[in-house]
Protein backbone atom coordinates (compact mmCIF):
# COMPACT_ATOMS: atom_id res chain seq x y z
CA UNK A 1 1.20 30.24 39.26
CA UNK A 2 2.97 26.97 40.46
CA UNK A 3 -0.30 24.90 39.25
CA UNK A 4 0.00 26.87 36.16
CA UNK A 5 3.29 25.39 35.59
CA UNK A 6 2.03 22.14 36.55
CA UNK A 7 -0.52 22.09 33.87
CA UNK A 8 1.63 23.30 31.08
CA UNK A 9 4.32 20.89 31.87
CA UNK A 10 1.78 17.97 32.06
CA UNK A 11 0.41 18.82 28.49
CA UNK A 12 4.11 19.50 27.21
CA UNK A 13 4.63 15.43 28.23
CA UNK A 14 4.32 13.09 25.24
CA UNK A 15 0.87 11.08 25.18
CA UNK A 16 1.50 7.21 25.94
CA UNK A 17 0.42 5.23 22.98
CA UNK A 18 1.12 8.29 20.54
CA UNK A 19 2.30 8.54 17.17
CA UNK A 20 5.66 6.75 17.11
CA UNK A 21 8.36 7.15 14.53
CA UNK A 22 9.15 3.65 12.74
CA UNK A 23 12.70 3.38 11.35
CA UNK A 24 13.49 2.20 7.71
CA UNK A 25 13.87 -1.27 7.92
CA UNK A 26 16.97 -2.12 5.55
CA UNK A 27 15.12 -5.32 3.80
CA UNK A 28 11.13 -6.27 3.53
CA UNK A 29 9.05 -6.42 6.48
CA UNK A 30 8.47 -10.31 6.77
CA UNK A 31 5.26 -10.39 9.53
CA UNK A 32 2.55 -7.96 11.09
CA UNK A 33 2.09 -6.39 7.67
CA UNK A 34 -0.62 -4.09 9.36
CA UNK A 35 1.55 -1.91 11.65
CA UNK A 36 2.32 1.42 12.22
CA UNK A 37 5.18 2.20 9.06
CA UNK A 38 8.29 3.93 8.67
CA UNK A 39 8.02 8.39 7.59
CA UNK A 40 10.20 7.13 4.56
CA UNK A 41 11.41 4.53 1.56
CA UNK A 42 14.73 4.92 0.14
CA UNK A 43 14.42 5.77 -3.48
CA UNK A 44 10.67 6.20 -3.25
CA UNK A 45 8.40 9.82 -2.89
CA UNK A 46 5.77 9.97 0.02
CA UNK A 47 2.34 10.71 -1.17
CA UNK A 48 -0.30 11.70 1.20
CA UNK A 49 -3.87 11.69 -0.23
CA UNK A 50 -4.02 15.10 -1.52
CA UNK A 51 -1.17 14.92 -3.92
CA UNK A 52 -2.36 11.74 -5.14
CA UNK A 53 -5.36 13.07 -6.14
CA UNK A 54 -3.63 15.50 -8.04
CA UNK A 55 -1.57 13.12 -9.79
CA UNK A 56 -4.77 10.80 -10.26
CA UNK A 57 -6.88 13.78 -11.69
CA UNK A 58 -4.12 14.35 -14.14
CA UNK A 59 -3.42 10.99 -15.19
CA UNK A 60 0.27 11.22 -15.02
CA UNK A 61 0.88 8.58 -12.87
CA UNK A 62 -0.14 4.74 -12.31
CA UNK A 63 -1.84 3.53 -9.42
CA UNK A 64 -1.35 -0.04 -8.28
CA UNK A 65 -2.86 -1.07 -5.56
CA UNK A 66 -1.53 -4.10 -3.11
CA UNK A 67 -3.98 -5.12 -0.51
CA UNK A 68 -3.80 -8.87 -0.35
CA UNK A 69 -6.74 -11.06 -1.29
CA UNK A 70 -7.32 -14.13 0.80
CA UNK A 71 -7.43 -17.37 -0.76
CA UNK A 72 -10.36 -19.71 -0.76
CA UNK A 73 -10.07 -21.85 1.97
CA UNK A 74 -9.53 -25.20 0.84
CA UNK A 75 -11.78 -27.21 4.05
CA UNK A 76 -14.94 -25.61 2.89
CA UNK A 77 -17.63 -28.03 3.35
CA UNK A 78 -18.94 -29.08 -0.44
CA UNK A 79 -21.96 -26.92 -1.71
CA UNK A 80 -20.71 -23.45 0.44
CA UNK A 81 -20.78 -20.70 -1.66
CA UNK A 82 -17.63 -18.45 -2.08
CA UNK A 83 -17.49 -14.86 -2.44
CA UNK A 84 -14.33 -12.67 -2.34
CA UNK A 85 -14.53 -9.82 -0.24
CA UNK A 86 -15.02 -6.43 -2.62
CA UNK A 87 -12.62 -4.06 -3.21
CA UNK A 88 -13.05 -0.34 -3.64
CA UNK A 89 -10.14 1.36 -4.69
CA UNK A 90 -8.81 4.95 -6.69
CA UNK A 91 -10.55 4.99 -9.93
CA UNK A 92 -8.26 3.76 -12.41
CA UNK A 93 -6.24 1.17 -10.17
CA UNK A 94 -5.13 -1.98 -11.19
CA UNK A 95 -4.94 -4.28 -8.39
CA UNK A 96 -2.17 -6.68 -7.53
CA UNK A 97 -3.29 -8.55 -4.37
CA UNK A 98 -0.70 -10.58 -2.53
CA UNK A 99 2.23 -8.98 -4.15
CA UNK A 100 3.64 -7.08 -0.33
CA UNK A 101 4.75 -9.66 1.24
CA UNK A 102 7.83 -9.67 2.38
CA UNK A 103 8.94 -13.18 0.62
CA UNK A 104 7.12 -13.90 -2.52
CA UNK A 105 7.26 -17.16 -4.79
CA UNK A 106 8.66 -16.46 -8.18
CA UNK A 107 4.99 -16.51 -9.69
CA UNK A 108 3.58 -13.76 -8.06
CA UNK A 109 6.81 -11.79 -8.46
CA UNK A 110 6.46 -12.44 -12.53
CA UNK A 111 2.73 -11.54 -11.46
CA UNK A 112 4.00 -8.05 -9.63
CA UNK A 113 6.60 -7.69 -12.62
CA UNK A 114 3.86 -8.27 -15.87
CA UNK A 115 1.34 -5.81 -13.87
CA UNK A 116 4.14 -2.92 -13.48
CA UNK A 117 5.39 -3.49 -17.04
CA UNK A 118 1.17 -3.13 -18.27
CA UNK A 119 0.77 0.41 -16.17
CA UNK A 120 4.02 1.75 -16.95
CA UNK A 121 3.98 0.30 -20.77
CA UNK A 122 7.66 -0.64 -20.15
CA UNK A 123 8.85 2.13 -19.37
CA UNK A 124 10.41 1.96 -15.79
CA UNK A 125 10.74 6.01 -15.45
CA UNK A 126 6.89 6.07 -15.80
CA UNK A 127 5.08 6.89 -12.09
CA UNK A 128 3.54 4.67 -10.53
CA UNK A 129 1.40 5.01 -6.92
CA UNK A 130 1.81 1.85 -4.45
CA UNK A 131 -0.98 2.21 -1.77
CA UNK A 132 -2.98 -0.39 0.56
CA UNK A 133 -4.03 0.51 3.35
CA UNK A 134 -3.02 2.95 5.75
CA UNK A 135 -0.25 1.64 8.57
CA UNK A 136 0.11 -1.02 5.85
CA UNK A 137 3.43 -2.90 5.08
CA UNK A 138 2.27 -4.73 1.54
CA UNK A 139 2.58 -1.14 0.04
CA UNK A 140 5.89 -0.14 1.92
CA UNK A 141 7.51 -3.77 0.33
CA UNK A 142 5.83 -3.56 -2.71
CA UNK A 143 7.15 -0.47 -3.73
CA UNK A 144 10.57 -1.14 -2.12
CA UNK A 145 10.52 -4.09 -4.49
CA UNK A 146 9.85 -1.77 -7.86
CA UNK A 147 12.72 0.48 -7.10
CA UNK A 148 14.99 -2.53 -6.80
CA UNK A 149 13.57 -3.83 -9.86
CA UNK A 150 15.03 -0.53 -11.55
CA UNK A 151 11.54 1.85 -11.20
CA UNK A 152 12.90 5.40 -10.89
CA UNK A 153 9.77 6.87 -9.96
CA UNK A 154 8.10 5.38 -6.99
CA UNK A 155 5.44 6.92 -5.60
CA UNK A 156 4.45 5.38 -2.15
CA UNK A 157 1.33 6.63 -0.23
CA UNK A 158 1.60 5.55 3.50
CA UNK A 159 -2.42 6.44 3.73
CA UNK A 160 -3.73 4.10 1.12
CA UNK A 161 -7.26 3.90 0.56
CA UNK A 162 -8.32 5.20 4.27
CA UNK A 163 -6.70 8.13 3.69
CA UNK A 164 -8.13 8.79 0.01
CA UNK A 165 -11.69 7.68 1.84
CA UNK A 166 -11.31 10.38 4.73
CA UNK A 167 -10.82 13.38 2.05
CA UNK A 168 -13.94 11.62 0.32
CA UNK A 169 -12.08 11.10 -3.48
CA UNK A 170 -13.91 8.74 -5.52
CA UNK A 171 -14.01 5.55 -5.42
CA UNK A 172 -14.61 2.05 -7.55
CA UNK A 173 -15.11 -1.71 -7.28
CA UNK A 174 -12.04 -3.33 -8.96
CA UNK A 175 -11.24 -6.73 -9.35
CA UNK A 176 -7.43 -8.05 -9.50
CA UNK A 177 -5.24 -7.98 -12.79
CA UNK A 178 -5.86 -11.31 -14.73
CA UNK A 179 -3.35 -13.90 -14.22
CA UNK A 180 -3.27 -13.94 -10.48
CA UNK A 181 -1.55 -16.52 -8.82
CA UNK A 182 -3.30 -18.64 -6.64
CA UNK A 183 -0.57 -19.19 -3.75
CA UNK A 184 1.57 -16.93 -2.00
């Protein structure tokens, strides 16, 4: 009986290196973009994959999609050849690389702000879906930065393209939205 006990207590103890809970921040997360991130986002509805399938297979929503796209490096030696990495993303997706930080220059937020104002056609009540990757900050700030730019309904999905991956949705090669800037 006692080692009973002593077996249902040890599997009652919390794992080390478990899930942890990640509080709200109250402004943009400014480093270590991919991190565990908060349950929540004032202002914003959490998506998991499932229900943004069902708002991607009824096309009532936008999906933008944040992951950051390296620049060139500038030291390349002359002759290398250059190749951005591919992106496969939700069918549908416009992409806005770069546009998560937490500090952005004032091009790539007209960049963020042209993009939102082509999927929602101007009108800020329209839903949009911010997703990267999962345990991914650039969505988290990105869509904190619609709602404070007067978007009413922010949809932010935590799980990002891993998560749609893992439930096996479709997928796509998409390039970014025209007019990209080419520094952060």
């Amino acid at each position: 009986m006692i080692r009973f006990l002593l077996v249902a207590a040890f599997l009652a103890l919390p794992l080390a290196g478990g899930a942890q809970t990640v509080p709200e921040p109250g402004d943009y997360r400014m480093d270590h973009y991919r991190d565990a991130v908060p349950e929540s986002l004032v202002g914003a509805t959490l998506l998991g994959p499932e229900g943004a399938y069902d708002l991607w297979r009824t096309g009532d929503a936008a999906f933008i999609d944040v992951l950051p796209q390296p620049p060139k490096p500038a030291n390349l030696p002359e002759g290398t050849i250059w190749r951005d990495k591919p992106r496969n993303s939700i069918p549908g997706a416009i992409w806005l690389p770069n546009v998560g930080y937490g500090a952005i220059a004032d091009v790539t937020a007209e960049y963020f702000r042209a993009g939102l104002e082509k999927v929602t056609q101007g009108d800020p009540a329209h839903p949009v879906v911010i997703f990267c990757l999962e345990d991914c900050w650039m969505s988290w700030n990105a869509a904190k930065r619609a709602i404070e730019w007067g978007y009413s309904n922010v949809y932010w999905m935590p799980e990002g393209t891993d998560g749609w991956t893992l439930w096996d949705y479709p997928l796509e090669r998409i390039t970014p939205m025209e007019g990209q800037p080419q520094t952060q």
